[in-house]
N, C-alpha and C. Protein backbone atom coordinates (compact mmCIF):
# COMPACT_ATOMS: atom_id res chain seq x y z
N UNK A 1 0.85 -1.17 0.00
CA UNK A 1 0.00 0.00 0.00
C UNK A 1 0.90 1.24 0.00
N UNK A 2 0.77 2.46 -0.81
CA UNK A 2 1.20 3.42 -0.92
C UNK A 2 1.12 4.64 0.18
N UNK A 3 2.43 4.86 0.72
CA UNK A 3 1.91 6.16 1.60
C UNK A 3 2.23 7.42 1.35
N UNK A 4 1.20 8.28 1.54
CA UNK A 4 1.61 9.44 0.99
C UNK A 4 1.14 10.63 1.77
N UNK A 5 1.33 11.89 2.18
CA UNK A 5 1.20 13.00 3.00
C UNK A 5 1.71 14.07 2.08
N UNK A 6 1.32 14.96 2.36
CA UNK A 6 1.50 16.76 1.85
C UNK A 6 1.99 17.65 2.53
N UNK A 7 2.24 16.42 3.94
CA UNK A 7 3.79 17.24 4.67
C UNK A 7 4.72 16.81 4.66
N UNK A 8 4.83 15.91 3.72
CA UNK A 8 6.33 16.07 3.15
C UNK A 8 6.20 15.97 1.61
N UNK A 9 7.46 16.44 1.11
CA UNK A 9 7.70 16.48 -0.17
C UNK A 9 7.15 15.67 -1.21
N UNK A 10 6.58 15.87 -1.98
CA UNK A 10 6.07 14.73 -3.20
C UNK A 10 7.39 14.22 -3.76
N UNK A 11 7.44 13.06 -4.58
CA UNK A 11 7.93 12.45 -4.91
C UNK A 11 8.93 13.27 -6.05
N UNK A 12 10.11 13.13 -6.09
CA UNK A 12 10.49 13.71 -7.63
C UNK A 12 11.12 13.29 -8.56
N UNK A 13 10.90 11.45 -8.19
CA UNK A 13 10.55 11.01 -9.71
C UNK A 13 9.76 9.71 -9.33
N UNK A 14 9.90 8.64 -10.51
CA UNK A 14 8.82 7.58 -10.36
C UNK A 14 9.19 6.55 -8.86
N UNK A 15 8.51 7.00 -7.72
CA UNK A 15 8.93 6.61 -6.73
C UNK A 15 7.70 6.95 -5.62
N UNK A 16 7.27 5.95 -4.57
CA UNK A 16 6.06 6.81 -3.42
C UNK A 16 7.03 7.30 -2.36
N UNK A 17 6.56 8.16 -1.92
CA UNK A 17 7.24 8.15 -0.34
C UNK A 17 7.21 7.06 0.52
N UNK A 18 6.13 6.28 0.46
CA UNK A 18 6.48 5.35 0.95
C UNK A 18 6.00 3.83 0.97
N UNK A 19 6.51 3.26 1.18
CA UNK A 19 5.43 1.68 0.92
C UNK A 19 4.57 1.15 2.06
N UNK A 20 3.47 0.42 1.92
CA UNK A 20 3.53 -0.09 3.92
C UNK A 20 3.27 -1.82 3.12
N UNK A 21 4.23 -2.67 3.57
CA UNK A 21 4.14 -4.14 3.51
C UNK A 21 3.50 -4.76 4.35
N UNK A 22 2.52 -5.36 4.79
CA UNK A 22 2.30 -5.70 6.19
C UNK A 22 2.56 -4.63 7.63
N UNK A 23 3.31 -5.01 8.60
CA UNK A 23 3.60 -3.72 9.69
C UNK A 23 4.80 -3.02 9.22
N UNK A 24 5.26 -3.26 7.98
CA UNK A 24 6.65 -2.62 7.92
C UNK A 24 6.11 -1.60 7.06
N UNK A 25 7.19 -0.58 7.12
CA UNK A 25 6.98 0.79 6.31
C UNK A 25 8.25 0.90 5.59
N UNK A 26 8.36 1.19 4.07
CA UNK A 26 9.68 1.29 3.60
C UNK A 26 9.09 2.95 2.96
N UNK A 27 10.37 3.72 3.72
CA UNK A 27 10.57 5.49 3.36
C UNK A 27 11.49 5.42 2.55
N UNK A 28 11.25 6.18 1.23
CA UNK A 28 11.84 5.98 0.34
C UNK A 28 12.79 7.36 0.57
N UNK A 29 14.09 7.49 0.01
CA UNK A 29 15.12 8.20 0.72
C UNK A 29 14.64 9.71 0.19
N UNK A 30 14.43 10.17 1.50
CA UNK A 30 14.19 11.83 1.86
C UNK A 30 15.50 13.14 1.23
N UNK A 31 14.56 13.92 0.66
CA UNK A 31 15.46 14.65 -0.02
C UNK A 31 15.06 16.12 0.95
N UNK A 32 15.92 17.41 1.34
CA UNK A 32 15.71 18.31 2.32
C UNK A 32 14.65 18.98 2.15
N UNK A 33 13.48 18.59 1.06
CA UNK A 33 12.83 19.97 0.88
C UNK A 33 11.82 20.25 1.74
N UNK A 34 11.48 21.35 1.77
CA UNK A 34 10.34 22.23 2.37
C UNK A 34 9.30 21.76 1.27
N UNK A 35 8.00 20.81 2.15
CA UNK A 35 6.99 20.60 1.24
C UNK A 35 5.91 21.74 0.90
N UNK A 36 6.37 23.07 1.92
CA UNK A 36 5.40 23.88 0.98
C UNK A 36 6.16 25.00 0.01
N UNK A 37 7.61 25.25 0.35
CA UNK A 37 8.03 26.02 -0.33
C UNK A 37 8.78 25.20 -1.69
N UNK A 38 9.04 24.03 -1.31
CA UNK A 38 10.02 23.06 -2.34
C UNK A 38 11.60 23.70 -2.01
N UNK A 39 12.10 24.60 -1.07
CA UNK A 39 13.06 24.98 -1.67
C UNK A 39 14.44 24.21 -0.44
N UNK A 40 15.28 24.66 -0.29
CA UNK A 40 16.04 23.77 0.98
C UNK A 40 17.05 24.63 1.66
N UNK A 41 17.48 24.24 2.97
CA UNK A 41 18.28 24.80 3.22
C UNK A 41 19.58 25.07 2.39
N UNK A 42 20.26 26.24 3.18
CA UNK A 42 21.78 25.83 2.55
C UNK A 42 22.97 25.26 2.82
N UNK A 43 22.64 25.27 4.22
CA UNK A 43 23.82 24.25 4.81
C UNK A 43 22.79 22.87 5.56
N UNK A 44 24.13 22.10 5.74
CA UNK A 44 23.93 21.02 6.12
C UNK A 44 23.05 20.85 6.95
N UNK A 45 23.26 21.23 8.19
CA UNK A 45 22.45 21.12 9.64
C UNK A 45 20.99 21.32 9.42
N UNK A 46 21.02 22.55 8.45
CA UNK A 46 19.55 22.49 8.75
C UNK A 46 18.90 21.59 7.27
N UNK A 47 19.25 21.00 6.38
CA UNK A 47 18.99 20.31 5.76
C UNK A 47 18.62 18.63 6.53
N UNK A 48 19.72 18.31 7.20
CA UNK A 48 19.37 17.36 8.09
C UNK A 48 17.86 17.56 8.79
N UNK A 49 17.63 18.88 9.33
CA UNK A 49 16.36 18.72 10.32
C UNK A 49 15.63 18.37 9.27
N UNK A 50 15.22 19.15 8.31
CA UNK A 50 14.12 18.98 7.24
C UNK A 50 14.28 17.28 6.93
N UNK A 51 15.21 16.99 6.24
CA UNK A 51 15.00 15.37 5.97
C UNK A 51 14.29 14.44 7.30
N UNK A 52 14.57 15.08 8.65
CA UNK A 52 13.93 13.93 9.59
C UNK A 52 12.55 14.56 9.80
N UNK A 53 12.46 16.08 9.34
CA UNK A 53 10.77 16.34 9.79
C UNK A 53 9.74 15.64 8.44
N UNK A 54 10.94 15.65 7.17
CA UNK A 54 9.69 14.70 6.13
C UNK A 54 9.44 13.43 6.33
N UNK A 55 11.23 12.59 7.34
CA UNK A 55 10.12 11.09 7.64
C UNK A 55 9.14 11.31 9.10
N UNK A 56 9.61 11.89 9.72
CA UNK A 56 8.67 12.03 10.71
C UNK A 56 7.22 12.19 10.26
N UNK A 57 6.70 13.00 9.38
CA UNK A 57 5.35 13.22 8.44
C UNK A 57 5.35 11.95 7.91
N UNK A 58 6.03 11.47 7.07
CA UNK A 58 5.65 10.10 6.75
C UNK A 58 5.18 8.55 7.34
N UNK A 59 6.00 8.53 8.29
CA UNK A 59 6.04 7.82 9.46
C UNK A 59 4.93 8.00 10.21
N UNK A 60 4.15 9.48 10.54
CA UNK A 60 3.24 9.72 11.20
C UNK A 60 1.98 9.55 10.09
N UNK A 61 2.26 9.97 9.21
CA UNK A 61 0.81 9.29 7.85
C UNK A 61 0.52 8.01 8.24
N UNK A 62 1.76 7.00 8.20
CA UNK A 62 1.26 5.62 8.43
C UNK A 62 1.22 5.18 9.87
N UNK A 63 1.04 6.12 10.38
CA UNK A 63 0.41 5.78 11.96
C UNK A 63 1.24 5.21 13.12
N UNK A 64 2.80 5.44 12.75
CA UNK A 64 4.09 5.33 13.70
C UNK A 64 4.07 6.47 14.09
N UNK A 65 5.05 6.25 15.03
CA UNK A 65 6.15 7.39 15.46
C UNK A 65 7.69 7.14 15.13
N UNK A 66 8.82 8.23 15.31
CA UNK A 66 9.83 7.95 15.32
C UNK A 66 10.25 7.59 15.84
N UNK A 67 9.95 6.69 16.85
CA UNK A 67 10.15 5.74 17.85
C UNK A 67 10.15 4.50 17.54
N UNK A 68 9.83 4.33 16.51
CA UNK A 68 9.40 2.77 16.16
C UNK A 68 10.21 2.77 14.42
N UNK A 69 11.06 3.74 14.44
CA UNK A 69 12.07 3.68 13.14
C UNK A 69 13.12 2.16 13.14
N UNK A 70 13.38 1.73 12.28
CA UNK A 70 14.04 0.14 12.97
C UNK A 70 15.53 0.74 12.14
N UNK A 71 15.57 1.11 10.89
CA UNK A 71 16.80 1.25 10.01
C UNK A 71 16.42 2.67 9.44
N UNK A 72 17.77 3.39 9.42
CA UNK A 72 17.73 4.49 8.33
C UNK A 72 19.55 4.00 7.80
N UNK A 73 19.37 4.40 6.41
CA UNK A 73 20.70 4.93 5.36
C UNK A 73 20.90 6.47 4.90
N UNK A 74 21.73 6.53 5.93
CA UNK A 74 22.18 8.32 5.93
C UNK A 74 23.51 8.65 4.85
N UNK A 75 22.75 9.46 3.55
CA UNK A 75 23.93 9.67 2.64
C UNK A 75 24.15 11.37 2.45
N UNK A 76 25.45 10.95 3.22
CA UNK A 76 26.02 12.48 3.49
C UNK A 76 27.24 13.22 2.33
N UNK A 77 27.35 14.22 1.84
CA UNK A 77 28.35 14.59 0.56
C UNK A 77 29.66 14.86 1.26
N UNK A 78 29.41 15.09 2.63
CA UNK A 78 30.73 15.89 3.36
C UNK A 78 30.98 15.28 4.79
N UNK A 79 31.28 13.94 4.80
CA UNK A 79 31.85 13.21 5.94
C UNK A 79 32.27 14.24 7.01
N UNK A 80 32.72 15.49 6.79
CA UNK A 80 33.86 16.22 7.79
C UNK A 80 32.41 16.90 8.62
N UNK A 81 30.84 16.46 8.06
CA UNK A 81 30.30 17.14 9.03
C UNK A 81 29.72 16.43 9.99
N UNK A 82 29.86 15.14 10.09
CA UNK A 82 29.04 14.12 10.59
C UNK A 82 28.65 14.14 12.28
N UNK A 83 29.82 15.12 13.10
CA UNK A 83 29.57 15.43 14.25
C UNK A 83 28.50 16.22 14.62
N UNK A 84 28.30 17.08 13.33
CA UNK A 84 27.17 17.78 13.67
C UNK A 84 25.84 17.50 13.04
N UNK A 85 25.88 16.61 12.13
CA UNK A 85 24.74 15.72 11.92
C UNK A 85 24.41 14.82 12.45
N UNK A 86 25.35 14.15 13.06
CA UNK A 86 24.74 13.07 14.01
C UNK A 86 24.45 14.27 15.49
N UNK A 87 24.24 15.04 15.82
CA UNK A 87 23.89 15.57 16.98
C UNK A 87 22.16 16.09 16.54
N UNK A 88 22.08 16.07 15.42
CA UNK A 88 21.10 16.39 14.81
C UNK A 88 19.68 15.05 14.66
N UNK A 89 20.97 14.27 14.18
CA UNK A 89 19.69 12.64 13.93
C UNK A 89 19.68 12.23 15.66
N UNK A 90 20.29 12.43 16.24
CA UNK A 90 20.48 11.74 17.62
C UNK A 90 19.11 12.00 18.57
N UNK A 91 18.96 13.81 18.06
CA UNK A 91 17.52 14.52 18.86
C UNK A 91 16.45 13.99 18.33
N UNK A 92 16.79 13.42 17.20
CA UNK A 92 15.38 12.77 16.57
C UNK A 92 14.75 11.59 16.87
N UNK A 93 15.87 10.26 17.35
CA UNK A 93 15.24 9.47 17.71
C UNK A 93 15.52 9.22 19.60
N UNK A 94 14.68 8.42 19.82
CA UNK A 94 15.02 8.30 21.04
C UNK A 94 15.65 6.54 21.26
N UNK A 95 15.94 6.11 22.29
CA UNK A 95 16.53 4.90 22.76
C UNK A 95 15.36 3.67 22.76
N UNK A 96 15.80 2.22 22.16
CA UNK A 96 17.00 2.49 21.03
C UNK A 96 16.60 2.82 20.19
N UNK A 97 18.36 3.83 19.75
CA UNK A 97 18.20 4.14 18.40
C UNK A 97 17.96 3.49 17.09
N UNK A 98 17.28 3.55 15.97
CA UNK A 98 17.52 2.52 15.02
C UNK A 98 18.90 2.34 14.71
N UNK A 99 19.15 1.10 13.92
CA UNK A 99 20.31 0.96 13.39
C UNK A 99 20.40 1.20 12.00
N UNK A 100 21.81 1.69 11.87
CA UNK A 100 21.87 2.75 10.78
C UNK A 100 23.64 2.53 10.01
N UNK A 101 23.28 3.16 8.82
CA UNK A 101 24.60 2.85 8.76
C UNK A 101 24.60 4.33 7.31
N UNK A 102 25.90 4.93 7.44
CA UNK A 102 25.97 6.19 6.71
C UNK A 102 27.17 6.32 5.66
N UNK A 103 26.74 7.03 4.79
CA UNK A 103 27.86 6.75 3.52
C UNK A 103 27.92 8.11 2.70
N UNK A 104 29.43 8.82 2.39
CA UNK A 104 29.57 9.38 2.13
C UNK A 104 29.66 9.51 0.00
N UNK A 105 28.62 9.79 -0.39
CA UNK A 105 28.49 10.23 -1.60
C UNK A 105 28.59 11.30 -2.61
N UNK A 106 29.39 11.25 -3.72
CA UNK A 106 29.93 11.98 -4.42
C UNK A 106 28.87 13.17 -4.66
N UNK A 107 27.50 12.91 -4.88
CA UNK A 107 26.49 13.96 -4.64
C UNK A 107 25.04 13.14 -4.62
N UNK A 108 24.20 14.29 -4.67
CA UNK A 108 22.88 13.73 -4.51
C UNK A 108 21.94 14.58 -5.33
N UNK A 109 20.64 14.11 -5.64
CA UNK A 109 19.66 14.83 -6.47
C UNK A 109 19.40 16.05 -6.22
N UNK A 110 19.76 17.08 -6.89
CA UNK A 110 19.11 18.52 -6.68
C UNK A 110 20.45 19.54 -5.80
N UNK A 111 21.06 19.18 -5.83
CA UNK A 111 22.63 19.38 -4.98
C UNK A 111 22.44 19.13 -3.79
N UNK A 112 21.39 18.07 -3.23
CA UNK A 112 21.40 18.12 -1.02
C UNK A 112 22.15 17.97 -0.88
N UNK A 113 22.95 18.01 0.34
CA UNK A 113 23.74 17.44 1.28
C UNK A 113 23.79 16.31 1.94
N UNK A 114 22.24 15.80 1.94
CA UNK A 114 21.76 15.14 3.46
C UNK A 114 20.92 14.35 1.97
N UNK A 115 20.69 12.74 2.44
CA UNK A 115 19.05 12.02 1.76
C UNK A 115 19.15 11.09 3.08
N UNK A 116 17.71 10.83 3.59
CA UNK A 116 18.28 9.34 4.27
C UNK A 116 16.98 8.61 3.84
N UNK A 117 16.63 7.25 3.99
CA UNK A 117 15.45 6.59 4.23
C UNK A 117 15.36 5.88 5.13
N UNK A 118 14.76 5.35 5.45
CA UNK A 118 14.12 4.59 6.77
C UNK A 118 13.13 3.20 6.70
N UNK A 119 12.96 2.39 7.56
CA UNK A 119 12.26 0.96 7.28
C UNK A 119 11.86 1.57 8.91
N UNK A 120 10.31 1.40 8.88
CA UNK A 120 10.00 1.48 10.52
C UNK A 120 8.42 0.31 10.41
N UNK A 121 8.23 0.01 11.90
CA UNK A 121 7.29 -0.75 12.19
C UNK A 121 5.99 -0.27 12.51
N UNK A 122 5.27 -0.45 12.34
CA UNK A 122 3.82 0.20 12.46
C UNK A 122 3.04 -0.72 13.71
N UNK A 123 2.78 -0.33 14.55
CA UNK A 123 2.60 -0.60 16.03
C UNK A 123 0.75 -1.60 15.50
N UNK A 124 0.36 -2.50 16.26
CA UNK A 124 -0.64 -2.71 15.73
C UNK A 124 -0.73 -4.57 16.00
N UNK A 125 -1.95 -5.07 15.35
CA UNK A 125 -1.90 -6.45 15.72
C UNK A 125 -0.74 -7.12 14.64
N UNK A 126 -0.44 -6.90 13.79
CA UNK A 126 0.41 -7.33 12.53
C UNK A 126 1.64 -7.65 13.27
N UNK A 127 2.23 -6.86 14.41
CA UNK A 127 3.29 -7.00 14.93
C UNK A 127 3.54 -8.17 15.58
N UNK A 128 2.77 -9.12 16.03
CA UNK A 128 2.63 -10.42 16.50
C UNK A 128 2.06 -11.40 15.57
N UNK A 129 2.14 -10.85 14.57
CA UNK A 129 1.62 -12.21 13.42
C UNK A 129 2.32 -13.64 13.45
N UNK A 130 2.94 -13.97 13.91
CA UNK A 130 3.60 -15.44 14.21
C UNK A 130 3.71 -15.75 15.24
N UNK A 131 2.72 -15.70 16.18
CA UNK A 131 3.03 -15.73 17.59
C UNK A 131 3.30 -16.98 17.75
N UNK A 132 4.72 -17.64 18.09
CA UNK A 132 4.75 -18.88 18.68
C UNK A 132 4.69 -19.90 17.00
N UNK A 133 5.20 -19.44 16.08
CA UNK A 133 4.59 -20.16 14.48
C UNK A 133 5.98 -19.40 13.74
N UNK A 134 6.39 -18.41 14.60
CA UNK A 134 7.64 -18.02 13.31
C UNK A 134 8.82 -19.20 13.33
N UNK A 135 9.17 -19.44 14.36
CA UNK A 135 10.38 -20.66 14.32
C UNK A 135 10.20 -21.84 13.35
N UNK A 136 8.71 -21.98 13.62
CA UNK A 136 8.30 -23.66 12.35
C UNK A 136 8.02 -22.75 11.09
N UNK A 137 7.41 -21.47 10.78
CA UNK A 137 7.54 -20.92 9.84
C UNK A 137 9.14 -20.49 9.20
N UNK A 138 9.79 -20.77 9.63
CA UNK A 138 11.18 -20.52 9.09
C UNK A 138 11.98 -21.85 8.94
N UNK A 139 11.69 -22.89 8.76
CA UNK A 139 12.27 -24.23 8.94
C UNK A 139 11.80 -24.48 6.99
């Protein structure tokens, strides 16, 4: 199922914001913009906030919180800022943090700085769908 919100950025190319599989949510990687102005910061830091306030909107469309984020892929252009981007993603989630893993790229769509996406769980009965059946379901 397709998720989609108008507080965050539309898509800008053939892509949803987001998927929902069962309880999982796949956020397709966040680009800095301002969904009502389209336009972005210019430095880093605050490009970072914007990318976690569009999954946060997304995340909150499909009826999570950022609390229940399991994975993000943080692709940053300028490794030398990562102290102050990770002080940035750090306020965003709370304990535990998802697990994450970050990679420094030659560039990104539209010149960002910052894209990340995210895989989070959607709280609900789906979350116990194998109760006591996943172990023989995996054999």
């Amino acid at each position: 199922m397709e998720i989609s919100t108008p507080n965050a950025p539309a898509a800008v190319g053939p892509y949803s914001q987001a998927r929902r599989h069962g309880n999982l949510l796949f956020v397709s990687g966040q680009l800095p913009l301002d969904p009502v102005t389209g336009t972005m910061a210019s430095d880093a830091e605050g490009q970072m906030r914007q990318v976690l306030a569009n999954i946060e909107a997304i995340v909150t469309a499909a009826g999570a919180k950022m609390s229940d984020v399991l994975k993000t892929t943080v692709l940053v252009t300028d490794l030398s800022k990562f102290k102050q981007l990770n002080e940035i993603y750090a306020a965003a989630f709370s304990m535990p943090c998802p697990a994450r893993a970050t990679y420094q790229v030659a560039a990104l769509p539209m010149g960002a700085q910052v894209e990340i996406d995210a895989i989070a769980v959607i709280p609900g009965e789906a979350d116990h769908a194998c109760k006591g059946s996943c172990a023989a379901a995996a054999l």
